[in-house]
Protein backbone atom coordinates (compact mmCIF):
# COMPACT_ATOMS: atom_id res chain seq x y z
CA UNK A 1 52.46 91.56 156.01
CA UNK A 2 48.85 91.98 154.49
CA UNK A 3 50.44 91.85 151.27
CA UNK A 4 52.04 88.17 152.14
CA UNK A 5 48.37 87.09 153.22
CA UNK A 6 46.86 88.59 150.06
CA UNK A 7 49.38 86.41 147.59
CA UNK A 8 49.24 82.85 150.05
CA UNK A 9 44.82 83.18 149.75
CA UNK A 10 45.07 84.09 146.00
CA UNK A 11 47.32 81.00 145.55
CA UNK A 12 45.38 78.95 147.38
CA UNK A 13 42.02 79.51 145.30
CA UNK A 14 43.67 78.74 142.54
CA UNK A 15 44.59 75.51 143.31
CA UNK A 16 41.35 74.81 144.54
CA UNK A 17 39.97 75.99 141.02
CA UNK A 18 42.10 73.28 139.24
CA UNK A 19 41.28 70.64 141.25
CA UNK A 20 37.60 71.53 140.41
CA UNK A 21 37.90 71.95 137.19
CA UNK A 22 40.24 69.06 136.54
CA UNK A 23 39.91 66.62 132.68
CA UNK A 24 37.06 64.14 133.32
CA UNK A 25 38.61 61.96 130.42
CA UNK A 26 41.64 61.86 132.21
CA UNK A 27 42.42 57.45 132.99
CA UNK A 28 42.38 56.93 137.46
CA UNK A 29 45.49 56.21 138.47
CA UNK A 30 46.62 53.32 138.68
CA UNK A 31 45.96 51.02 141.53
CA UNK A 32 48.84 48.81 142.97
CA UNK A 33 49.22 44.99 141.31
CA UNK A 34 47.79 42.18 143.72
CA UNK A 35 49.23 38.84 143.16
CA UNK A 36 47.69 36.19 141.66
CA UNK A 37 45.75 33.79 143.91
CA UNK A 38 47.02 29.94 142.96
CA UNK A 39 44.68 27.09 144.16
CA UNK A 40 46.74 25.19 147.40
CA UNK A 41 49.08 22.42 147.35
CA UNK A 42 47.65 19.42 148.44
CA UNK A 43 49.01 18.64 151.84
CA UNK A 44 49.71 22.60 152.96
CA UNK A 45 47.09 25.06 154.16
CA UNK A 46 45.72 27.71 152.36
CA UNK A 47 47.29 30.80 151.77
CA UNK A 48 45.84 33.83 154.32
CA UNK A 49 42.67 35.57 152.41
CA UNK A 50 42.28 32.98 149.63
CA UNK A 51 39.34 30.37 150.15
CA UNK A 52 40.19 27.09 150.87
CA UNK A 53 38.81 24.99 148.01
CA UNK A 54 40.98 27.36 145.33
CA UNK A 55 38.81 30.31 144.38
CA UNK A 56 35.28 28.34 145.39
CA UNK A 57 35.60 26.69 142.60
CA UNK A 58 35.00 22.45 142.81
CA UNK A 59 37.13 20.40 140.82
CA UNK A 60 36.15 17.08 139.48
CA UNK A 61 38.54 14.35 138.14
CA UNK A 62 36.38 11.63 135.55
CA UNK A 63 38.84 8.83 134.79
CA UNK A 64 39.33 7.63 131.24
CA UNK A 65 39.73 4.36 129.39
CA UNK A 66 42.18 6.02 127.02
CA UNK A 67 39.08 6.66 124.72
CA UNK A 68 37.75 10.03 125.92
CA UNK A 69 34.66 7.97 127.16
CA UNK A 70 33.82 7.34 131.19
CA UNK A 71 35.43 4.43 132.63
CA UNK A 72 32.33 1.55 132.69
CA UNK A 73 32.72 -0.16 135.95
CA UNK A 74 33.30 -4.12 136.27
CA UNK A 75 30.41 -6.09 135.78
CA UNK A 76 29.82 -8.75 139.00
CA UNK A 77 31.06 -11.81 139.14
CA UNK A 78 28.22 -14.75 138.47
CA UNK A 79 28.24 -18.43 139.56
CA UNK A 80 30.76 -20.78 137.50
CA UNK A 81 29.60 -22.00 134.20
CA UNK A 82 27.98 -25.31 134.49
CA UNK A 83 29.90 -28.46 132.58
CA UNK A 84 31.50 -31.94 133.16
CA UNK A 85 33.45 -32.30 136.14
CA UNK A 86 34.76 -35.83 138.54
CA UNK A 87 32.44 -37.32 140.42
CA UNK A 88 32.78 -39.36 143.73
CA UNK A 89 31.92 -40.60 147.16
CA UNK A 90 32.01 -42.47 149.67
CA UNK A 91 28.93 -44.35 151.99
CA UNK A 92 28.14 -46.62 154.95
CA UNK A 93 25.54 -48.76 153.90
CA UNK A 94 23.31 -51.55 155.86
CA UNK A 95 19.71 -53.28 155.55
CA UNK A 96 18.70 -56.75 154.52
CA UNK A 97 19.61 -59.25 152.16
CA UNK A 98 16.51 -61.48 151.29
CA UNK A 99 16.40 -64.66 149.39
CA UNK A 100 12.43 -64.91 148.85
CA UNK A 101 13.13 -68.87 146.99
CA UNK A 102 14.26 -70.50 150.26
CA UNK A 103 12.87 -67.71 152.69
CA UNK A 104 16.02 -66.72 154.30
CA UNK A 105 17.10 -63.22 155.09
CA UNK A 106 20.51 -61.85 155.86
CA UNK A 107 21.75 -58.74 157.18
CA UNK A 108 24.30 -56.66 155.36
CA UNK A 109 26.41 -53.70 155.58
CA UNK A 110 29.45 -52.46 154.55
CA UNK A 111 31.24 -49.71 152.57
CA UNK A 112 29.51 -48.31 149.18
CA UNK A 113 31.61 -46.18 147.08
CA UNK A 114 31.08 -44.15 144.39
CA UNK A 115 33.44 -42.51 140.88
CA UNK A 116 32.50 -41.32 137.55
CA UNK A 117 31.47 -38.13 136.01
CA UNK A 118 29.05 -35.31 136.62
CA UNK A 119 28.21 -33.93 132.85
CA UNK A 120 26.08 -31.28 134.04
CA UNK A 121 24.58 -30.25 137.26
CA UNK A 122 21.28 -32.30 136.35
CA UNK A 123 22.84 -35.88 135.22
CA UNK A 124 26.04 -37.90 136.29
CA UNK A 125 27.44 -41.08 135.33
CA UNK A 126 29.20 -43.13 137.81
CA UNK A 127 30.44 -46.86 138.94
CA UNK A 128 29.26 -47.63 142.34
CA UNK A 129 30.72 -50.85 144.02
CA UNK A 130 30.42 -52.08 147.33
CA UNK A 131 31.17 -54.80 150.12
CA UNK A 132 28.83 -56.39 152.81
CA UNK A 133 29.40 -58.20 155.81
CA UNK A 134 26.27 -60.81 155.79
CA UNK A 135 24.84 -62.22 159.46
CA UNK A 136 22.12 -63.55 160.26
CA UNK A 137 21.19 -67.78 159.90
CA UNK A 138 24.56 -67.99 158.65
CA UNK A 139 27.68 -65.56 157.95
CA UNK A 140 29.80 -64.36 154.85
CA UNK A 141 30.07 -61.74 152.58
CA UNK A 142 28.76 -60.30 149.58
CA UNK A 143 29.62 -57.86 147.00
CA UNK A 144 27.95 -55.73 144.24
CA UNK A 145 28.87 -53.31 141.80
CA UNK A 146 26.11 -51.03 139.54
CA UNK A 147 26.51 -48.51 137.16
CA UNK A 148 24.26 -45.92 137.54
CA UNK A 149 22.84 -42.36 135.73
CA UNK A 150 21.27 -39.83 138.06
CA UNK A 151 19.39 -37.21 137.87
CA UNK A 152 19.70 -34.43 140.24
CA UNK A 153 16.74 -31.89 140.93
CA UNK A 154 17.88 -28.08 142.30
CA UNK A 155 20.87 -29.65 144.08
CA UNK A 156 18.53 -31.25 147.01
CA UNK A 157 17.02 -34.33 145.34
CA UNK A 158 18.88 -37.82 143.41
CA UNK A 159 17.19 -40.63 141.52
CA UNK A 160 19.28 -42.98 139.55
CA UNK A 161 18.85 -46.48 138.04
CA UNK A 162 21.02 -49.05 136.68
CA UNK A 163 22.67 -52.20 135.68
CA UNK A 164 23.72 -54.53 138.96
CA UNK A 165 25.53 -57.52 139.75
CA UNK A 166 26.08 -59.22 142.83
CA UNK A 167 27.45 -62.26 144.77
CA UNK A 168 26.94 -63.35 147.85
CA UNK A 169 28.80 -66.72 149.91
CA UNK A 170 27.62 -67.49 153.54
CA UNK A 171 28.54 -70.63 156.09
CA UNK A 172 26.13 -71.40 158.81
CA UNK A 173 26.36 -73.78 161.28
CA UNK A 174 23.92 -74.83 164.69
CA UNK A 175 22.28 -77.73 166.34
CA UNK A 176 18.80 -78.39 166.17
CA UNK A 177 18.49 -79.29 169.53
CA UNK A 178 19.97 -78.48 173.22
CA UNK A 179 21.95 -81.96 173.62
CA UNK A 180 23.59 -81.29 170.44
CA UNK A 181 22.79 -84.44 169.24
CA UNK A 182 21.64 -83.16 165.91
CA UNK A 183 23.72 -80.25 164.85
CA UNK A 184 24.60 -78.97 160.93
CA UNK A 185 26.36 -77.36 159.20
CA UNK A 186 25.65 -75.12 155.74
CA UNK A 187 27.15 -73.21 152.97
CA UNK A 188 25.18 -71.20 150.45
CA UNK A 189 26.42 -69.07 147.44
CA UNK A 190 24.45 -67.14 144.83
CA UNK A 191 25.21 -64.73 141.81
CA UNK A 192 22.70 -62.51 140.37
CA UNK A 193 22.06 -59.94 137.44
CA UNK A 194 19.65 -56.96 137.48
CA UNK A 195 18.87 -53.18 138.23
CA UNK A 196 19.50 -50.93 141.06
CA UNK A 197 17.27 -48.35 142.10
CA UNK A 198 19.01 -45.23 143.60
CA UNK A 199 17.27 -42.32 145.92
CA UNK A 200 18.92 -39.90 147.63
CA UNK A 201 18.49 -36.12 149.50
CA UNK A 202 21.37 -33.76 150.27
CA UNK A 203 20.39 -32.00 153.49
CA UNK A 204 23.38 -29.95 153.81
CA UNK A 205 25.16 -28.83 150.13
CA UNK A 206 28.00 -26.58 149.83
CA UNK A 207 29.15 -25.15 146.19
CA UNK A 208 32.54 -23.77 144.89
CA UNK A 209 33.25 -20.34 144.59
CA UNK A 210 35.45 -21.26 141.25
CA UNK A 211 34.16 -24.23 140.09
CA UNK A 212 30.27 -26.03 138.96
CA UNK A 213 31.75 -28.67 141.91
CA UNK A 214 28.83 -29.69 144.52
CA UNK A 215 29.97 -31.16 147.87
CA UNK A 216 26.75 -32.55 150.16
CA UNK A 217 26.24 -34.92 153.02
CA UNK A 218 23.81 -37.65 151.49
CA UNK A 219 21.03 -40.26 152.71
CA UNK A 220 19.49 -42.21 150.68
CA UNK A 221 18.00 -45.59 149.79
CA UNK A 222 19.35 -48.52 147.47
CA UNK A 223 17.09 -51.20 146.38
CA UNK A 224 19.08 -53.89 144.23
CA UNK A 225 16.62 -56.46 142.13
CA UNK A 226 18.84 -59.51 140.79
CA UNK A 227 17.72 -63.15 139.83
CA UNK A 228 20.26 -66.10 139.53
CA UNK A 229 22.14 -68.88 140.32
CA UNK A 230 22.12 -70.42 144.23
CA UNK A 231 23.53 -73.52 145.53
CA UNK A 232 23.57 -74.81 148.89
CA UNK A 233 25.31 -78.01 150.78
CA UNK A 234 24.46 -78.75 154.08
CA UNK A 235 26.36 -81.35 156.74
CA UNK A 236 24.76 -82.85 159.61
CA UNK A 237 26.43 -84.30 162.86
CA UNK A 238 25.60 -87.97 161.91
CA UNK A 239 27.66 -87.50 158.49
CA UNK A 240 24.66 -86.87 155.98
CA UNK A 241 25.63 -84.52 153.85
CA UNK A 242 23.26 -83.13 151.43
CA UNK A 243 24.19 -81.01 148.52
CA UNK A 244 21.31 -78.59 147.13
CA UNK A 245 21.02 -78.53 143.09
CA UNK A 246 21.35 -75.25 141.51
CA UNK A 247 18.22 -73.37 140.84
CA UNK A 248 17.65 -70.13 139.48
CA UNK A 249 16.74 -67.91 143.04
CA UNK A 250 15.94 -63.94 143.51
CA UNK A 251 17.80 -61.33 145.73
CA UNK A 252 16.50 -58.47 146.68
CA UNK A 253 18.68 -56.16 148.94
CA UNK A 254 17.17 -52.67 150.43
CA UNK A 255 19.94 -50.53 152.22
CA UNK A 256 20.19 -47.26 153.66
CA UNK A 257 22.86 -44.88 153.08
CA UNK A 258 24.65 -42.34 154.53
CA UNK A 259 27.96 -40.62 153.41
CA UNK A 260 29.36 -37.39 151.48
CA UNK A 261 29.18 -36.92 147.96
CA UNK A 262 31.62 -34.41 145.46
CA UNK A 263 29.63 -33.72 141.97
């Protein structure tokens, strides 16, 4: 029995003494292969123990234009190029027709329209006719037609001038006093030639989002200057008739205007 215990201590210091004394140079063992960590798949959760955002690492994606260089972002869109577009409108005039020769004034309104050309936002080009009712001492009509350049300042202001002409034929008739024992009756035409002066604000202007097109609710003024030909004949209830000889007369016609306007 002590000779069993004697041989298991003796055995058991010399293990002890290799382990001790065991190569230093000798590699560690080696350690067990962990598996590779993969970033996630877009749409699943992250594997359990790897970070969420792949590794901590942050990824950033710079798009191309086939280059190598940056995409450069669009540039804004601007205002539409200015340049010649149609031109027209339409107006409700009225005021007074005067003939300053044989001191008789009418009053006129009527439809004003306008068509032509815009060349730039600052000038246009454009016909401009119109037709009056006439009342007053005696009734009829007249009609005019201009041709007129304007000049437009930062969309809010108009003045044009032109080249008029103009017409006018009215029939009166009345008794000169309450018995009617002395009544008339009268017919007067006139033509004339001359220059119309245009003025006109925009209070309200809208502009297109594709085009140099202007759309604005106008008032303005038109003062027509013309000089020709009148003639009158006048009838009376006791059968005199008396014609008037032609003479060269004035017109002047002022009217106010209010309508929309595309330019």
């Amino acid at each position: 029995m002590r000779a069993f215990l004697t041989c298991a201590l003796v055995a058991a210091a010399a293990l002890s003494s290799e382990a001790a004394f065991a190569d230093p140079t000798a590699p560690p063992p080696a350690q067990p292969a962990q598996p590779a960590q993969q970033p996630p798949v877009a749409g699943q959760p992250p594997v359990a123990g790897q970070p969420a955002n792949g590794g901590g690492q942050t990824i950033i994606v710079v798009q191309g234009n086939g280059s190598g260089q940056p995409a450069t972002p669009p540039a804004p869109a601007g205002p539409p190029p200015d340049g010649v577009r149609f031109r027209g409108g339409i107006a409700l005039e009225g005021g007074v027709l005067a003939l300053p020769t044989p001191k008789i004034n009418f009053g006129a309104i009527g439809p004003q329209g306008k068509i032509g050309v815009q060349i730039n936002d600052l000038v246009g080009l454009y016909f401009a006719p119109a037709f009056d009712v006439i009342f007053g001492p005696a009734g009829g009509v007249n009609v005019a037609a201009a041709i007129v350049v304007d000049f437009t300042f930062v969309d809010r202001f108009t003045i044009g001038i032109g080249p008029d002409v103009g017409a006018f034929a009215a029939i009166g008739a009345g008794c000169t006093t309450p018995n009617a024992s002395s009544c008339y009756a009268s017919e007067a035409a006139g033509a004339g030639y001359g220059a119309r002066l245009h003025l006109a604000a925009y209070p309200v202007v809208g502009r297109s989002d594709t085009s140099p097109r202007r759309k604005a609710f106008e008032i303005g003024l038109d003062t027509r200057f013309l000089a020709g030909p009148n003639a009158g004949v006048s009838a009376t209830s006791g059968g005199t008739v008396t014609a008037g000889a032609s003479t060269l007369g004035f017109m002047l016609q002022a009217a106010l205007t209010i309508g929309y306007q595309s330019f």
